[in-house]
Protein backbone atom coordinates (compact mmCIF):
# COMPACT_ATOMS: atom_id res chain seq x y z
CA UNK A 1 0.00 0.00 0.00
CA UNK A 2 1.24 3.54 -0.70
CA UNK A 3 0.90 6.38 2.00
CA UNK A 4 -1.91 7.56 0.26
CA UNK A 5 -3.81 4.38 0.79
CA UNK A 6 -3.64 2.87 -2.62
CA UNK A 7 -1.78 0.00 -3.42
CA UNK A 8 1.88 1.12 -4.89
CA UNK A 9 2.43 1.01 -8.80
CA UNK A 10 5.11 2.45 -10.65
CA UNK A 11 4.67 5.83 -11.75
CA UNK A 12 6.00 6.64 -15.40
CA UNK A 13 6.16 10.41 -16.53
CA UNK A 14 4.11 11.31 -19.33
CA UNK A 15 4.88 15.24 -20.93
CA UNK A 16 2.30 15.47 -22.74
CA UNK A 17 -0.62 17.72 -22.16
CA UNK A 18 -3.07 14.79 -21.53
CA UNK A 19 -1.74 12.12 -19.04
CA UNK A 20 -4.10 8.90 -20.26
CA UNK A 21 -6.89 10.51 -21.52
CA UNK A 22 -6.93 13.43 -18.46
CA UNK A 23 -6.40 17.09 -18.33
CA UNK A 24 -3.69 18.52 -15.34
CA UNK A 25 -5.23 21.38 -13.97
CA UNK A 26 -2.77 23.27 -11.75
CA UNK A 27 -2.79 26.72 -9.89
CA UNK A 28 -0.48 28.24 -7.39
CA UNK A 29 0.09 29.67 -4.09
CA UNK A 30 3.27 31.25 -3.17
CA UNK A 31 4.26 32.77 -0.15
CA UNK A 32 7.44 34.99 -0.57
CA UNK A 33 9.50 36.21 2.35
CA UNK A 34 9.69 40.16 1.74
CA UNK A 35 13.30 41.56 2.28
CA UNK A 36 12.46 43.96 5.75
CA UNK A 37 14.81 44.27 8.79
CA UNK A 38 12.02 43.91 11.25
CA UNK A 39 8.54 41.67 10.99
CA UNK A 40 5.47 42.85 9.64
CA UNK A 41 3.21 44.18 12.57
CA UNK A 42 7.01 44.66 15.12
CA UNK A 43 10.42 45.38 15.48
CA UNK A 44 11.80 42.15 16.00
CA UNK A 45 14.33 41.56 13.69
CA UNK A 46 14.08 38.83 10.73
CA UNK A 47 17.35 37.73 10.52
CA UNK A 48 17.23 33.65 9.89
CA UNK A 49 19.55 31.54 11.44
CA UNK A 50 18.62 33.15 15.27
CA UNK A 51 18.66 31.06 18.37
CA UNK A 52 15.10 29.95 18.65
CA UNK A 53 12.74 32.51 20.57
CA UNK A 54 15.41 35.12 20.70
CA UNK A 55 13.28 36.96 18.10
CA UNK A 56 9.76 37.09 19.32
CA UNK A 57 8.65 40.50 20.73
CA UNK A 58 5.54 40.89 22.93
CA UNK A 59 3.34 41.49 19.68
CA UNK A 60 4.73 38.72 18.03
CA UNK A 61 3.70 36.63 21.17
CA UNK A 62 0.20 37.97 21.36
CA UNK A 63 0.91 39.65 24.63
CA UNK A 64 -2.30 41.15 26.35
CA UNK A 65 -2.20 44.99 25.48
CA UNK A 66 0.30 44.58 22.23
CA UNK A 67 -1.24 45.94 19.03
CA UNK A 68 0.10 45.67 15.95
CA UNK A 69 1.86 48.40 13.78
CA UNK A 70 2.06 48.45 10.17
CA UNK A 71 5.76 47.96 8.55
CA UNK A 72 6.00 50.33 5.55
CA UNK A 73 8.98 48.35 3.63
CA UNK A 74 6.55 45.68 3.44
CA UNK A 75 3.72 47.64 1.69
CA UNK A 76 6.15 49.58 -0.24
CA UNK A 77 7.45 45.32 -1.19
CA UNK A 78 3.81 44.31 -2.52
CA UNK A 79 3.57 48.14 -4.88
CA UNK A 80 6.78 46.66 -6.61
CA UNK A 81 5.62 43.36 -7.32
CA UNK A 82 1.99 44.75 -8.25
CA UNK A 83 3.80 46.87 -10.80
CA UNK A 84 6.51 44.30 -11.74
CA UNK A 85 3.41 41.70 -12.77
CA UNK A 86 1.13 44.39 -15.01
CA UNK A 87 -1.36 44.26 -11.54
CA UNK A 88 -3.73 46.47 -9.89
CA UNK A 89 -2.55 48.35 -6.74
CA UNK A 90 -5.53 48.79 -4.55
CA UNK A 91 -5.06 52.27 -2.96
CA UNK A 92 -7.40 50.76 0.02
CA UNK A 93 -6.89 47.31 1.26
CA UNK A 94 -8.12 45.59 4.75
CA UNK A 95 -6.41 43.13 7.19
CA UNK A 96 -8.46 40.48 8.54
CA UNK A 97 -7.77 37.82 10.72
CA UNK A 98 -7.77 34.32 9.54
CA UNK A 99 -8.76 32.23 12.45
CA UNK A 100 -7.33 28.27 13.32
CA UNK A 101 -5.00 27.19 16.08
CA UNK A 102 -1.78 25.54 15.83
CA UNK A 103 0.95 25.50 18.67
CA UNK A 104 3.10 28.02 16.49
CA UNK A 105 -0.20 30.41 16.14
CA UNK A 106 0.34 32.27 19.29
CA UNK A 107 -2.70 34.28 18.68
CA UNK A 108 -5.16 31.63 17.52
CA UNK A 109 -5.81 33.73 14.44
CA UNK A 110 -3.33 35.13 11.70
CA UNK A 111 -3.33 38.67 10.50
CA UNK A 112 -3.87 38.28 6.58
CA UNK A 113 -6.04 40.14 4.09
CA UNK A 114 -9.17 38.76 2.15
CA UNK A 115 -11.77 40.35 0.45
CA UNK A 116 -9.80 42.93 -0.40
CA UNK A 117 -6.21 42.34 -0.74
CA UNK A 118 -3.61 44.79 -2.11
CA UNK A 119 -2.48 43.36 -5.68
CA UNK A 120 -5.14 42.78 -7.79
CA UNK A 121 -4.88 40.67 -11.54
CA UNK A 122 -1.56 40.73 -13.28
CA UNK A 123 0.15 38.06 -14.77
CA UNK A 124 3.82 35.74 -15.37
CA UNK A 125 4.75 35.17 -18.87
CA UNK A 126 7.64 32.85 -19.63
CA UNK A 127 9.14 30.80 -22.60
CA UNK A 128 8.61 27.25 -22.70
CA UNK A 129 10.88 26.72 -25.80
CA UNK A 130 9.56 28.85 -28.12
CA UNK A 131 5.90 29.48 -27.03
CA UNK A 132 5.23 32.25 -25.04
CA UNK A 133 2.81 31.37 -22.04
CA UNK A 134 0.93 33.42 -19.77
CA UNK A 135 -0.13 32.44 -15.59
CA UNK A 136 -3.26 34.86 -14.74
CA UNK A 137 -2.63 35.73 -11.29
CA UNK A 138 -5.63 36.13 -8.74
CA UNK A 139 -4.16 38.41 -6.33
CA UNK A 140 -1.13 38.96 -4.18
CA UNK A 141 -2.07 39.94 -0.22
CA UNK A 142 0.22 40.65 2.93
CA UNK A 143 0.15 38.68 5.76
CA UNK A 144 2.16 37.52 9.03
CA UNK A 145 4.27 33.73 9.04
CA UNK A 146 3.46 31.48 11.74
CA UNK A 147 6.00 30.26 13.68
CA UNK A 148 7.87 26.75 13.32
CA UNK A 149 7.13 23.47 15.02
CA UNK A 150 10.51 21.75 16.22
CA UNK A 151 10.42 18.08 16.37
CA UNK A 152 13.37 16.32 18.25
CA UNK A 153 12.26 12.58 17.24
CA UNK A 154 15.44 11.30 19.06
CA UNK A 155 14.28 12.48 22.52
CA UNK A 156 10.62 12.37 21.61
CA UNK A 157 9.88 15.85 22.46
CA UNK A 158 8.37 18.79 20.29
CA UNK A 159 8.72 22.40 20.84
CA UNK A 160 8.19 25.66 19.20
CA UNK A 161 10.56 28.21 17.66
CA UNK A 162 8.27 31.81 17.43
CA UNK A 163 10.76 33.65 15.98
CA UNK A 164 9.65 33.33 12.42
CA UNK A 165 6.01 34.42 13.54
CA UNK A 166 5.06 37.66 11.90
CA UNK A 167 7.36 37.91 9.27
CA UNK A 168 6.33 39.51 6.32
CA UNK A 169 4.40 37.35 3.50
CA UNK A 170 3.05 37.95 0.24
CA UNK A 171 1.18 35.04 -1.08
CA UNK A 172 1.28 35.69 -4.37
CA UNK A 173 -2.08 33.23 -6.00
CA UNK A 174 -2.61 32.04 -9.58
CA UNK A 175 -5.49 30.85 -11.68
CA UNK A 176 -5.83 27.44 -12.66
CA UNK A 177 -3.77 27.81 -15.89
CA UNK A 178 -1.18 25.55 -15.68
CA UNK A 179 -1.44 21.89 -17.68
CA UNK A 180 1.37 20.36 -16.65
CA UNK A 181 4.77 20.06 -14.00
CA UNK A 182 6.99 21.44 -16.85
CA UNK A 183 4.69 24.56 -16.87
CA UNK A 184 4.15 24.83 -13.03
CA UNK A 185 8.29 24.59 -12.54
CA UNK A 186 8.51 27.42 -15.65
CA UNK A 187 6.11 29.82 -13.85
CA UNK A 188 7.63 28.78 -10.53
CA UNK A 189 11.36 29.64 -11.85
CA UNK A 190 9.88 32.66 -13.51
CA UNK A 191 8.14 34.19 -10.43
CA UNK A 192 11.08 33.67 -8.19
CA UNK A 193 13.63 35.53 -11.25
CA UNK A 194 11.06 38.10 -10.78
CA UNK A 195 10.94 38.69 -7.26
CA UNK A 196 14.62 38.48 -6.82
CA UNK A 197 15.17 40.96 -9.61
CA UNK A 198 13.17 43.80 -8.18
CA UNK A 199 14.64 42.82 -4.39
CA UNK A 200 11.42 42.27 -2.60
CA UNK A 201 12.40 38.09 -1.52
CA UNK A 202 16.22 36.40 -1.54
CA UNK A 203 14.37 33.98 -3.04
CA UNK A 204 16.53 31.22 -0.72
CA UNK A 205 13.91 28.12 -1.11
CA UNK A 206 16.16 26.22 1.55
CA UNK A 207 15.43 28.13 4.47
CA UNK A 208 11.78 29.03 3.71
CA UNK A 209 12.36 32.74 1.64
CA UNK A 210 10.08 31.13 -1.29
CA UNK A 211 7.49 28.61 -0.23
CA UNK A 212 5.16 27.21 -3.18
CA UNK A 213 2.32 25.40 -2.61
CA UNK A 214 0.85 23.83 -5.86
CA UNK A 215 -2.81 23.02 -5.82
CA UNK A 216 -3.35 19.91 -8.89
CA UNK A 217 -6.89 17.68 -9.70
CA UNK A 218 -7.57 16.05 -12.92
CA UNK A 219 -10.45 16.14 -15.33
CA UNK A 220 -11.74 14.55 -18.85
CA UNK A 221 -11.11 17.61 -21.07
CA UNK A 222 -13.91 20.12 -21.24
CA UNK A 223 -15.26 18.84 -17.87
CA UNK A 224 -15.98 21.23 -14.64
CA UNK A 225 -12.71 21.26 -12.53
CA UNK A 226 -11.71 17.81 -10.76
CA UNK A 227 -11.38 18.02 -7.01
CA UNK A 228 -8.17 19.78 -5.77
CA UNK A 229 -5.53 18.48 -3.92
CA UNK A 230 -2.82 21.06 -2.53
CA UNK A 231 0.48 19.74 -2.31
CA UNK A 232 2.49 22.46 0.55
CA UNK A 233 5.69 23.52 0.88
CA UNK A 234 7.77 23.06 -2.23
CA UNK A 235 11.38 23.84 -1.65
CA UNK A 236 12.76 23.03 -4.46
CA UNK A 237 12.06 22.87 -8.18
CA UNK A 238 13.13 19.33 -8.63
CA UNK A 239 10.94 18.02 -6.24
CA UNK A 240 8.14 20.44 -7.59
CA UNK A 241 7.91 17.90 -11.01
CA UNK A 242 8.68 15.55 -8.86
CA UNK A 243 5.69 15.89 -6.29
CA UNK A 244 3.38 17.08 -9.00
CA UNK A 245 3.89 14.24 -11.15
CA UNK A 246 3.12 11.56 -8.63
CA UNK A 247 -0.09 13.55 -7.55
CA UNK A 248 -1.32 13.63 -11.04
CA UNK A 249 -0.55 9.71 -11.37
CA UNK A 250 -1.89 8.86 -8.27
CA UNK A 251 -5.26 11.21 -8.93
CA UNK A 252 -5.97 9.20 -12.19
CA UNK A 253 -4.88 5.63 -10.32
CA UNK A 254 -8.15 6.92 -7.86
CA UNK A 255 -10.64 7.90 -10.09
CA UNK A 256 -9.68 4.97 -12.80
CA UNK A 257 -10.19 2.47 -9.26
CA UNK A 258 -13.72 4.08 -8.35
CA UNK A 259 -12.23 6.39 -5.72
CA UNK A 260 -13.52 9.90 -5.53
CA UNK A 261 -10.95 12.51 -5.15
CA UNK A 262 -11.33 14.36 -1.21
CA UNK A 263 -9.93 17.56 -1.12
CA UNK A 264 -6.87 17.78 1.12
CA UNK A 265 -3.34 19.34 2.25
CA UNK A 266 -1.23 16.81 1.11
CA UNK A 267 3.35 16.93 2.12
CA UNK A 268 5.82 15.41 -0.78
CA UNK A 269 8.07 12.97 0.71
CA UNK A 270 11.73 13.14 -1.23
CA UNK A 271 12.67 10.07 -0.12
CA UNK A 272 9.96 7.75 -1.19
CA UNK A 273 9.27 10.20 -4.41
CA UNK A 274 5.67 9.94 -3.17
CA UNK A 275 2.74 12.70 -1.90
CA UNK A 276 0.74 11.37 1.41
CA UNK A 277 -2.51 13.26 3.14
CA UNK A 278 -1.62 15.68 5.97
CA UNK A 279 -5.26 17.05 6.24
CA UNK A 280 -8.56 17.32 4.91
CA UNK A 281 -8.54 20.84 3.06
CA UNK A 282 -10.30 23.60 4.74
CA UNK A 283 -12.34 26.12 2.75
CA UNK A 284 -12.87 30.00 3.64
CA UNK A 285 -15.82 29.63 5.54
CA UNK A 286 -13.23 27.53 8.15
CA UNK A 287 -11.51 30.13 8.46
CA UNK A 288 -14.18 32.39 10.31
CA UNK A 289 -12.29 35.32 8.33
CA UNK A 290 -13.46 39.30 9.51
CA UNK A 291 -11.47 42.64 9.77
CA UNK A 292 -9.12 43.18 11.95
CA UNK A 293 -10.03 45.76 14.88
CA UNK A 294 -6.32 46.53 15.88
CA UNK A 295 -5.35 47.34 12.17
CA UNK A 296 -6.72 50.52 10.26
CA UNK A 297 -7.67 49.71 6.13
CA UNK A 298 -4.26 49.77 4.35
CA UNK A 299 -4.21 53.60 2.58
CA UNK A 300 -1.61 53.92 -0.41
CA UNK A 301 -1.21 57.18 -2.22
CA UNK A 302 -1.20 57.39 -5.95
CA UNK A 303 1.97 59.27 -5.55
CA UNK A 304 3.93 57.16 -3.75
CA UNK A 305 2.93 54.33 -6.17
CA UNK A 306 4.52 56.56 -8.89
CA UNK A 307 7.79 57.36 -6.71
CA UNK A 308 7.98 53.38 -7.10
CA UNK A 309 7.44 53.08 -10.23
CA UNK A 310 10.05 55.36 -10.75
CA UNK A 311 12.80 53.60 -9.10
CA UNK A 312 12.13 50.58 -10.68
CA UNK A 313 14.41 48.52 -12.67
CA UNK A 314 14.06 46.98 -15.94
CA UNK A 315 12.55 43.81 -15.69
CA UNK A 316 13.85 40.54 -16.95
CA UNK A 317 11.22 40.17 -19.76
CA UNK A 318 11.68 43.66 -21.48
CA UNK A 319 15.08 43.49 -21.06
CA UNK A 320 15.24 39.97 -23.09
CA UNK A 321 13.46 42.01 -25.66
CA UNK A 322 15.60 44.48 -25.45
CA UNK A 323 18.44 42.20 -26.14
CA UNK A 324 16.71 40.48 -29.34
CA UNK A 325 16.42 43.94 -30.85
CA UNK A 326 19.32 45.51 -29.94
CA UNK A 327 22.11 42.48 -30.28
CA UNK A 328 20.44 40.29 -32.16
CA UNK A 329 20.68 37.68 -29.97
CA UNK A 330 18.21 34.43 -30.12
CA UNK A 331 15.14 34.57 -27.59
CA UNK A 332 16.86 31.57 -25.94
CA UNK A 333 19.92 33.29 -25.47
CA UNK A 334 18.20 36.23 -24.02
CA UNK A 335 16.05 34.43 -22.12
CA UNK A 336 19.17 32.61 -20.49
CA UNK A 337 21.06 35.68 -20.06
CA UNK A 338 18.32 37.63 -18.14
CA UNK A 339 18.25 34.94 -15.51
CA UNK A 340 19.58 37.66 -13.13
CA UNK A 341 20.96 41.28 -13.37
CA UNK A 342 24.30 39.82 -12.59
CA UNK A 343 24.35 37.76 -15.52
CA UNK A 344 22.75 39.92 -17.88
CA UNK A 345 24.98 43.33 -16.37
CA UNK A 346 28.33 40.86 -17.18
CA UNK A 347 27.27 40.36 -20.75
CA UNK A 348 26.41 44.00 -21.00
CA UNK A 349 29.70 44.70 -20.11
CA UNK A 350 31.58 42.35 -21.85
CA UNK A 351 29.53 43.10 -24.82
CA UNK A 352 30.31 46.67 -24.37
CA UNK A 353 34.10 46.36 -24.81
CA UNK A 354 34.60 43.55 -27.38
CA UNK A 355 31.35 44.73 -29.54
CA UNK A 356 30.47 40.69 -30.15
CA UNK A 357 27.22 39.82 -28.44
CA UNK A 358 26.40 36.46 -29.95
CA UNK A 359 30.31 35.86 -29.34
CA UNK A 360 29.48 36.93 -25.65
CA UNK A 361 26.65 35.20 -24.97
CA UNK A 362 27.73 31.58 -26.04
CA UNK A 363 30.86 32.09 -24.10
CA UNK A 364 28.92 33.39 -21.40
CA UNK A 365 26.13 30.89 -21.58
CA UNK A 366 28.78 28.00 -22.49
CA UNK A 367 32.20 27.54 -20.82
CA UNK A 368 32.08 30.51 -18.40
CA UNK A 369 28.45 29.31 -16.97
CA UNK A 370 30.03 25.36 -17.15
CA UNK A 371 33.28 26.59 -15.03
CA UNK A 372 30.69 28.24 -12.30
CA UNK A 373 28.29 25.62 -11.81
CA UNK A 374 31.67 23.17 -11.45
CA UNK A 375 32.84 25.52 -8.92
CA UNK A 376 29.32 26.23 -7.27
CA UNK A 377 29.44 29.79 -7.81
CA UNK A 378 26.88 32.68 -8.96
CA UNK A 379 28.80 35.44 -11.59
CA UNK A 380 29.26 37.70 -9.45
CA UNK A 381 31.74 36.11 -7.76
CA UNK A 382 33.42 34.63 -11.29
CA UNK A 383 37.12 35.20 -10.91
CA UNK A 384 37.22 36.50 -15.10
CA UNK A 385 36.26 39.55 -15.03
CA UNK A 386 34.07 40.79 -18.05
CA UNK A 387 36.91 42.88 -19.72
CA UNK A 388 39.03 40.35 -19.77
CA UNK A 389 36.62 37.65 -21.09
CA UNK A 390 36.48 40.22 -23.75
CA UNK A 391 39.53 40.64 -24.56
CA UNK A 392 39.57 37.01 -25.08
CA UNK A 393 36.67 37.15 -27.58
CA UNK A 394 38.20 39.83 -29.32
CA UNK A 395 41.10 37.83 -29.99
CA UNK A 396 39.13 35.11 -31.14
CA UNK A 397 37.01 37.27 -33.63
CA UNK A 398 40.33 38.92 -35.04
CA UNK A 399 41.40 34.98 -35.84
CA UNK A 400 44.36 35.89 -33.73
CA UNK A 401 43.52 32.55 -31.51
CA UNK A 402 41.41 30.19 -31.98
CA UNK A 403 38.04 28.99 -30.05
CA UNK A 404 40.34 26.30 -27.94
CA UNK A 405 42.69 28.66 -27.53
CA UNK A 406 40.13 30.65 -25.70
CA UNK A 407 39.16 28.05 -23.50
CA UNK A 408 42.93 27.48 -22.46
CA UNK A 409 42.81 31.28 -21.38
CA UNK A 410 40.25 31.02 -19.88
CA UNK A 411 41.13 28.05 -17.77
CA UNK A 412 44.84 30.10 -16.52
CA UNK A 413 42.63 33.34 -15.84
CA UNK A 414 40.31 31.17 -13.61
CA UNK A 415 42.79 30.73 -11.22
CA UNK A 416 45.22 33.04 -11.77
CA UNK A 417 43.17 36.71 -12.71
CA UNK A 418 45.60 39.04 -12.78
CA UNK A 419 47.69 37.18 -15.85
CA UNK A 420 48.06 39.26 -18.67
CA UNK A 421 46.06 37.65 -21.69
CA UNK A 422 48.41 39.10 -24.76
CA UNK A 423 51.83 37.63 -22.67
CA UNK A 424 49.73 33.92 -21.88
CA UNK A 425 48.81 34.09 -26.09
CA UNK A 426 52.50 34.16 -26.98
CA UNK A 427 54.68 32.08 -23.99
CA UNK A 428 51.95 29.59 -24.62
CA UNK A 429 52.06 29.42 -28.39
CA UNK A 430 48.15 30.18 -28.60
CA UNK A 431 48.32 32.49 -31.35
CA UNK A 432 46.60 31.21 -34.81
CA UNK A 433 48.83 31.18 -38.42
CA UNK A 434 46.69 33.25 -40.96
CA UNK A 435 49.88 33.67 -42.69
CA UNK A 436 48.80 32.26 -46.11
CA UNK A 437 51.98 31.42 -47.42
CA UNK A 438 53.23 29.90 -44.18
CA UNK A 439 49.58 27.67 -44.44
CA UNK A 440 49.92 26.82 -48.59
CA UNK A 441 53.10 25.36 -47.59
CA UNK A 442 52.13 23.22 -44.71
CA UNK A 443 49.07 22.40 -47.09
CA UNK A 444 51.40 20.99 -49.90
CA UNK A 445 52.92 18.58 -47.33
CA UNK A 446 50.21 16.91 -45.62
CA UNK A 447 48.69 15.90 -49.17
CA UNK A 448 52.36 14.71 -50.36
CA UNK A 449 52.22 12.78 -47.03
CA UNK A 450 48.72 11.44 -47.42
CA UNK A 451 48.40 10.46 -51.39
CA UNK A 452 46.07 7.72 -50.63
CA UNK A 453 43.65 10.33 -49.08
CA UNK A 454 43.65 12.79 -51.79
CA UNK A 455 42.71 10.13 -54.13
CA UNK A 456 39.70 9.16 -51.72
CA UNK A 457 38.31 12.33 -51.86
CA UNK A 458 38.86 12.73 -55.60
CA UNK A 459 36.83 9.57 -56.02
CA UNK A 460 34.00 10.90 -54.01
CA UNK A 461 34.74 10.17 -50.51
CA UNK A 462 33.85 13.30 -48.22
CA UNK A 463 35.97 11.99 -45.31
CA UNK A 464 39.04 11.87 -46.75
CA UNK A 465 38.40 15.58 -46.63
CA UNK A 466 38.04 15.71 -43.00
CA UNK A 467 41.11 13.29 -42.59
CA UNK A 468 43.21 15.78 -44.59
CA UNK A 469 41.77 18.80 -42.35
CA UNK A 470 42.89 16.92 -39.08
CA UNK A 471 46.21 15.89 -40.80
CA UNK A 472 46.61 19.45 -41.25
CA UNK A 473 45.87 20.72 -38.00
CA UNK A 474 47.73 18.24 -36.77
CA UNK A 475 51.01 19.22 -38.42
CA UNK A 476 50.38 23.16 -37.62
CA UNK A 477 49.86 21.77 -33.84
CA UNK A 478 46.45 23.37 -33.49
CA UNK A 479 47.99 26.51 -34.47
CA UNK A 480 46.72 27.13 -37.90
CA UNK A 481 42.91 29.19 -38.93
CA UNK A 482 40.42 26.40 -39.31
CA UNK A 483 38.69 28.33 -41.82
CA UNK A 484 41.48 29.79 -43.86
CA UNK A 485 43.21 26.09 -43.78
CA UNK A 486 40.00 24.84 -45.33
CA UNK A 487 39.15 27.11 -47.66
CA UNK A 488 43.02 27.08 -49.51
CA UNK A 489 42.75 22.84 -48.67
CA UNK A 490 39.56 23.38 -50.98
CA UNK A 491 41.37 25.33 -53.43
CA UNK A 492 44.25 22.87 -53.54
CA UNK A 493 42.24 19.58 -54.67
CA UNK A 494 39.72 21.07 -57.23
């Protein structure tokens, strides 16, 4: 039996938009940790990493006599990700309180917003390959964390850390638009590009910064929505496919068995690849939602909405535009070079000072993004600077060195920066022969030395061509211009 109470098949992953015969319905709910010094409704810092309870202020501990008070680098967090996603920015919202107990729920009741939140509409586009899609999002509303349940299983004891309770949230909510785990992960990846980019989340999905919760049922296409099932706390986006996929199977494996679908909070397990029921889902009504007393209705000016949208940078998706129409450059490579303003300020800058952008991004996107992921490393801390990578480029593009010559640079800057690239091309012998005479000669040679290919490729034989290339490169060491070597080769045997 499986821990969802169905005997335990094998699970195989179909891509396709219908998974035998059904349609994947999938929306989201993602609660981003906004980048504040203090919590939401206190002062108490957020810093992670605290000794537990060392962080937990009377307000935050529900203290007879504590009220809440608003924290403005919160509100000023949801009016850039309103404008970042094409939303509405209420200019009055309400807090309510969202009422169910848990040990880490001090209060009994969290301090959330409802019927009207603060971000209104909006929408994610992303690439998947070369189709543009589009996530309609519901709303985006502030609210206060909960604390964190401690379980020591060793000593049998529980207890509870409150020194996450009342940091700032946004739970950013999606329509139902997603038809598959490769769509949920792009919109997932997208979202969390997006608020990184405009600094309102670090985005760090290993300590709790970016929490998704992905709510998936199943359904004969055209037919009314299938019951839901969310699937909480996704802290990663391997195990997002990962848990999604096995929900979807295991949905179908139900109905196809008789079963009707209950709606429930449902945990992935990593280890057994499997989801398993945590709780029957609660709806609104549980929730016994109504306005907060202690909080006044949320009051943004129109100015200060425009001060914001004046300090806002350009976002990922117009700036991969910007980057097809001004270099040139592929959507893919755009796409992939707008994965953070690090990435896309190095090729900037690299472009800026070798004037090669399709050069720049497949070094960028190729060997320099290969050597960082070997060494565990974001760009910003890449040893090459961007000047230098384009001097290397520049080289390249001249023909003074070839493409593995680059690559051999590349490898002595990596760990030794402050070399000098034009002294490295000559004491190691990286510079390319364009001399023509110098390459007719060495030309004449290798076919006197390989007669038997010549009259190969005279009979017909295309790889006697190639042979004669690598004979050729061979005898020049790797020295001589691929291009220039073939094109006078060509010359030689017509």
């Amino acid at each position: 039996m499986s821990k969802n109470g169905s005997t335990s098949k094998t699970l195989s992953i179909d891509p396709s938009p219908l998974v035998q015969g059904y349609e994947v319905v999938i929306g989201f709910e993602t609660h981003a940790q906004l980048l504040t010094n203090s919590k939401i409704f206190s002062r108490a810092s957020t810093h992670f990493g605290a000794n537990p309870n060392t962080q937990a202020c009377a307000v935050d501990l529900a203290l007879p006599g504590a009220l809440p008070v608003m924290n403005k680098r919160a509100v000023e967090c949801a009016i850039r990700l309103g404008l970042a996603l094409g939303s509405h920015v209420a200019h009055r919202s309400i807090f309510a309180r969202k009422n169910y107990f848990y040990p880490d729920l001090p209060k009994g009741y969290q301090i959330s917003q409802f019927e009207i939140p603060v971000v209104q509409g909006g929408q994610v586009s992303f690439y998947m390959g070369t189709t543009l899609k589009s996530v309609r999002l519901v709303r985006a509303h502030l609210e206060e964390d909960a604390g964190k349940s401690l379980h020591e299983d060793f000593v049998g004891l529980s207890g509870i850390d409150l020194n996450r309770a009342g940091t700032p949230l946004l739970e950013i909510v999606t329509e139902p638009d997603m038809r598959s785990s490769q769509e949920a992960v792009a919109y997932a990846k997208e979202l969390h590009k997006i608020v990184t980019w405009i600094q309102v989340c670090d985005g760090n999905m290993q300590e709790g910064s970016f929490r998704c919760d992905a709510n998936v049922s199943v359904r004969k296409p055209g037919a009314a929505l299938g019951t839901r099932r969310e699937i909480k706390n996704l802290n990663s986006f391997k195990f997002m496919q990962q848990a999604i996929d096995y929900e979807v199977r295991w949905q179908i494996e139900q109905i196809e068995e008789g079963r009707a679908i209950e709606q429930a909070t449902v945990l992935f397990d990593p280890e057994s690849g499997e989801t398993r029921s945590m709780r029957t889902k609660e709806d609104a009504a549980d929730y016994r939602y109504f306005p907060d007393p202690d909080l006044p209705p949320l009051v943004i000016a129109p100015e200060w909405i425009e001060e914001i949208r004046g300090s806002m940078p350009e976002l990922p998706r117009t700036m991969a535009e910007r980057f097809v129409n001004t270099y040139g450059l592929p959507e893919y490579d755009a796409t992939t070079l707008t994965q953070s303003q690090q990435m896309a300020s190095y090729f900037e800058a690299t472009v800026k000072d070798c004037g090669q952008p399709k050069l720049a991004s497949n070094w960028i996107m190729g060997e320099l993004s290969r050597k960082l992921n070997e060494e565990n490393i974001q760009i910003d801390r890449c040893p090459v600077e961007s000047h230098q990578l384009a001097e290397v480029i520049s080289n390249i593009a001249r023909g003074d060195i070839s493409n593995n010559s680059g690559k051999v640079l590349l490898d002595i800057l990596w760990s030794d920066p402050k070399a000098s690239i034009s002294a490295l091309i000559e004491s190691k012998g990286l510079r390319q022969v364009n001399d023509s005479g110098a390459l007719e000669k060495l030309i004449d040679e290798v076919l006197a030395a390989n007669v038997e290919n010549v009259a190969q490729f005279k009979a017909g034989k295309e790889k006697a061509f190639n042979a004669l290339i690598g004979q050729a490169m061979k005898a020049s060491k790797g020295q001589a211009n691929p291009q220039q070597l073939t094109e006078l080769l060509k010359k030689k045997l017509a």
